[in-house]
Protein backbone atom coordinates (compact mmCIF):
# COMPACT_ATOMS: atom_id res chain seq x y z
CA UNK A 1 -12.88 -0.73 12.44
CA UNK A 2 -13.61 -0.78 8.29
CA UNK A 3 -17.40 0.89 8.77
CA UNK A 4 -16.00 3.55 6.79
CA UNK A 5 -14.16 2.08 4.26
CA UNK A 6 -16.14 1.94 1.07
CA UNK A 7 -16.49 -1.61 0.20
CA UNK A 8 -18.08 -0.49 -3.06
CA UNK A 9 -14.58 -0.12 -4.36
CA UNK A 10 -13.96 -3.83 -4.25
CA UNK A 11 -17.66 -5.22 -4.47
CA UNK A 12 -18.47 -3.75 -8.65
CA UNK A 13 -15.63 -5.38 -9.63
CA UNK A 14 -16.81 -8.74 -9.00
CA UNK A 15 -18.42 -10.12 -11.50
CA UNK A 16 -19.26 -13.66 -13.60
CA UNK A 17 -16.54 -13.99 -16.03
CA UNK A 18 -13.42 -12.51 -14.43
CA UNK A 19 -13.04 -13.51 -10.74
CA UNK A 20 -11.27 -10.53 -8.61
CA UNK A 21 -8.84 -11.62 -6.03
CA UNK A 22 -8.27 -9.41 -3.15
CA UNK A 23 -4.68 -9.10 -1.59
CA UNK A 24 -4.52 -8.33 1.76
CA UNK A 25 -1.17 -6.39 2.54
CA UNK A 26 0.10 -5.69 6.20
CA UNK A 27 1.60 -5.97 8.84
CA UNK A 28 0.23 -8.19 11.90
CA UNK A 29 -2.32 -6.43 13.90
CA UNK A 30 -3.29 -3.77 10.92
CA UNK A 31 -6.84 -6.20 10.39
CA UNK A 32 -6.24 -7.87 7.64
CA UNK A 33 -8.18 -11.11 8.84
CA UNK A 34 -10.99 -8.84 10.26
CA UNK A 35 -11.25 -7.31 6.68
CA UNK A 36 -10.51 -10.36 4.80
CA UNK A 37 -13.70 -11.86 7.30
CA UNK A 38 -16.29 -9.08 6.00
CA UNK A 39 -15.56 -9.94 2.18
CA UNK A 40 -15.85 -13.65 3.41
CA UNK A 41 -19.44 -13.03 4.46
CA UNK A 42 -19.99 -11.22 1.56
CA UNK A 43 -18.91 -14.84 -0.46
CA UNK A 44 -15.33 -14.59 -1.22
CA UNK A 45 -13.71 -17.28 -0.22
CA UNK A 46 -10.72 -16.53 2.37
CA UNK A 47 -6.65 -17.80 2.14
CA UNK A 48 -5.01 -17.74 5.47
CA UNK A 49 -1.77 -19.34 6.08
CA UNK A 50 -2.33 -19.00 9.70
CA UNK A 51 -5.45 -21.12 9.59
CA UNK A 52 -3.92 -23.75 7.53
CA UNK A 53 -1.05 -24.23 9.55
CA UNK A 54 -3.63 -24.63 12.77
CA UNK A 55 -5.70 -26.96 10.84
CA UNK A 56 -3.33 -28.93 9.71
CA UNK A 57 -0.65 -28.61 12.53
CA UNK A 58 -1.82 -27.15 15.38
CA UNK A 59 -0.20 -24.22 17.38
CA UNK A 60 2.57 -22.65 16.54
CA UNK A 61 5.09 -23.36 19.83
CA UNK A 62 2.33 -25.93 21.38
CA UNK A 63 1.48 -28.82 19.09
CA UNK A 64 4.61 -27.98 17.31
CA UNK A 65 8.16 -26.95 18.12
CA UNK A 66 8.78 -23.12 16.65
CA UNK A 67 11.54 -24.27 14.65
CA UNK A 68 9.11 -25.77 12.06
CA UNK A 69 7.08 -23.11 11.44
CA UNK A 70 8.75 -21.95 8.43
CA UNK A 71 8.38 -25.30 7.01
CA UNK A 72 5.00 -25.61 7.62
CA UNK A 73 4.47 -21.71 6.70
CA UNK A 74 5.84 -22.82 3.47
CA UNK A 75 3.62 -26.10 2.81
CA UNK A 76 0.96 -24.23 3.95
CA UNK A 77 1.58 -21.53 1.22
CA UNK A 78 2.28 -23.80 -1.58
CA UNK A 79 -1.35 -25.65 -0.66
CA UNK A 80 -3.19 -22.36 -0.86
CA UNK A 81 -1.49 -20.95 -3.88
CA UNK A 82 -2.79 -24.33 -5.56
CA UNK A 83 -5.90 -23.80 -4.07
CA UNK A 84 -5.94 -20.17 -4.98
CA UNK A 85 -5.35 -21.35 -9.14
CA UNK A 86 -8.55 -23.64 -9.38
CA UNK A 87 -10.62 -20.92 -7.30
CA UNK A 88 -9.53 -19.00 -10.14
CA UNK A 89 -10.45 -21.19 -12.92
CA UNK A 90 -13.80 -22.08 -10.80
CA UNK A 91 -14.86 -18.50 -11.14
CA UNK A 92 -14.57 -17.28 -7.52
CA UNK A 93 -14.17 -14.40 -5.84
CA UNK A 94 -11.10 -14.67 -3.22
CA UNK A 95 -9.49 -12.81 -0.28
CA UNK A 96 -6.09 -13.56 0.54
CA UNK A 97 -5.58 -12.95 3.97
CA UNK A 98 -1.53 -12.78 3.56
CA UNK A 99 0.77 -10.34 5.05
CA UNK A 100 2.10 -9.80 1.44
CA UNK A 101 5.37 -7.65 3.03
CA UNK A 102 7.50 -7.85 0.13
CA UNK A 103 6.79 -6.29 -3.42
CA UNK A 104 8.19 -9.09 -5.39
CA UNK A 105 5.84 -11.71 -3.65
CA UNK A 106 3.21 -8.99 -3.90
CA UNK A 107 3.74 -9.28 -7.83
CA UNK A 108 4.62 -12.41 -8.22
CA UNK A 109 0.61 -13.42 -7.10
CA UNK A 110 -0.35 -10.50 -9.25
CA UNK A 111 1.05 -12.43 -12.24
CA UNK A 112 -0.21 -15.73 -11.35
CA UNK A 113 -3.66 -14.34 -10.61
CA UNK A 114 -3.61 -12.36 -14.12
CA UNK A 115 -2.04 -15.52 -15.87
CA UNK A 116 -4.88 -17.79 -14.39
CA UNK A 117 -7.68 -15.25 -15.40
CA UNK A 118 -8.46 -13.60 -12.61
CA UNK A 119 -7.83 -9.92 -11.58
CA UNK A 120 -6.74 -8.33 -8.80
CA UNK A 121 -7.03 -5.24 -5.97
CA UNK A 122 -4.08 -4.56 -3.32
CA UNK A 123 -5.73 -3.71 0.15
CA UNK A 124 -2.69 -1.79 2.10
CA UNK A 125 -3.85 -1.82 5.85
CA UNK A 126 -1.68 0.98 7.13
CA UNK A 127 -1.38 1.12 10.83
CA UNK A 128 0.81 3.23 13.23
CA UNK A 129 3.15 1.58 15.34
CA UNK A 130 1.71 2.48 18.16
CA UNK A 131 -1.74 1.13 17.70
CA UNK A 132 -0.27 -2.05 16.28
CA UNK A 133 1.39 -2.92 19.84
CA UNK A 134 -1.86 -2.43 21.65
CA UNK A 135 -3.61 -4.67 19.33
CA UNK A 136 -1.04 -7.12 19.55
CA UNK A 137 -1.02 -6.89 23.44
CA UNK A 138 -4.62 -8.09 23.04
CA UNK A 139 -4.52 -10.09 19.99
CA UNK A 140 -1.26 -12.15 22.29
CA UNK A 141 -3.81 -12.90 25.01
CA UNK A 142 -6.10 -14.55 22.75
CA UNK A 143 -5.95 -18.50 21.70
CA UNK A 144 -7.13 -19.13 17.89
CA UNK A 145 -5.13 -19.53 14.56
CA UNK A 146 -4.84 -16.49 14.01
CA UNK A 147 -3.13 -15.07 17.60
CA UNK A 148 0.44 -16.36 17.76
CA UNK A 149 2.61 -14.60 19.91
CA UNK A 150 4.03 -11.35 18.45
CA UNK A 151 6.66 -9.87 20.86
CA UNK A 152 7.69 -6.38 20.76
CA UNK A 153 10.96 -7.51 19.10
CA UNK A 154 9.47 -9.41 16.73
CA UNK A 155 7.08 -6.43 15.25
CA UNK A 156 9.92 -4.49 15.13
CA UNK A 157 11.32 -6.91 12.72
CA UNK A 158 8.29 -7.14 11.00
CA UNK A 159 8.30 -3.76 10.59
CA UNK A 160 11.92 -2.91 9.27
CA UNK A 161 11.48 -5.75 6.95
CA UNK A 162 8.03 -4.35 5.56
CA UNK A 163 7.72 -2.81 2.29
CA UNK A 164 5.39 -0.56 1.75
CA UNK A 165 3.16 -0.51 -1.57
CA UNK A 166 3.59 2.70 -3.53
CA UNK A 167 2.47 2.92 -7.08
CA UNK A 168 1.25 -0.32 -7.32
CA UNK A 169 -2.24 0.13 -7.09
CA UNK A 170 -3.10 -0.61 -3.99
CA UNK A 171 -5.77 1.07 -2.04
CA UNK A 172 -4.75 2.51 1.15
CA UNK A 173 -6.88 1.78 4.39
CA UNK A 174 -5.76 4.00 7.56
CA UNK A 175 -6.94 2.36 10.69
């Protein structure tokens, strides 16, 4: 899916003294764990809300009622942003593997990550519609922490609530 992208643009500007964190933006199905998983091998270390909510809850609408995963979305959040800080102050390299769909949360971890030392690149994984419901039609099938069940409905509110980066220095991936 990404054996075109360039990861050149993200890999020289790593470096010892100011750790880069990578922000993952879009919306479910566009790849952003599949991308944030190559700069993983690579050795940044990944944030996913979806994997600390399985690890430390189970799954969403199984091992806990759907009602509480907002709650838990939000604990969940507040652990990794902590954990995100002393990465920072440790000197590594991190993906966030975030849906980042709102431009004042997008900026809001652009300040923290600037405040704490670090620096940062916006990945925009921009996906047509279309191609997001097949992967989601397969994605829904599977059973892992990061498949919940997205119904059609659901990505369509995903979508009308998404806000696209422009002029914020993102890169733009088309997949």
């Amino acid at each position: 899916m990404f054996d075109k992208f360039n990861f050149d643009l993200i890999y020289r500007e790593r470096n010892e003294l100011t750790p880069l964190v990578v922000m993952m933006c879009g919306v479910a199905g566009s790849g952003k764990t599949t991308f944030s998983q190559i700069l993983e091998r690579e050795g940044f270390e990944r944030l996913s809300i979806d994997e600390e909510i399985w690890a430390t809850k189970g799954r969403w609408g199984i091992d806990f009622p759907i009602e509480k995963h907002e709650e838990y979305r939000k604990e969940a959040e507040e652990n990794l942003r902590n954990r995100l800080i002393k990465l920072i102050h440790d000197k590594k390299q991190v993906v966030i593997d975030f849906s980042f769909w709102n431009r004042d949360r997008r900026n809001e971890y652009k300040k923290l990550i600037e405040d704490c030392g670090g620096k940062w690149k916006l990945i925009y994984l921009k996906v047509h519609q279309n191609e997001l419901r097949e992967r989601l039609k397969l994605r829904n099938n599977r059973f892992d922490a990061n498949s919940f069940p997205i119904s059609d409905e659901l990505l369509t509110t995903y979508l009308n609530g998404f806000e696209i980066p422009e002029g914020e220095g993102e890169i733009v991936i088309e997949n």
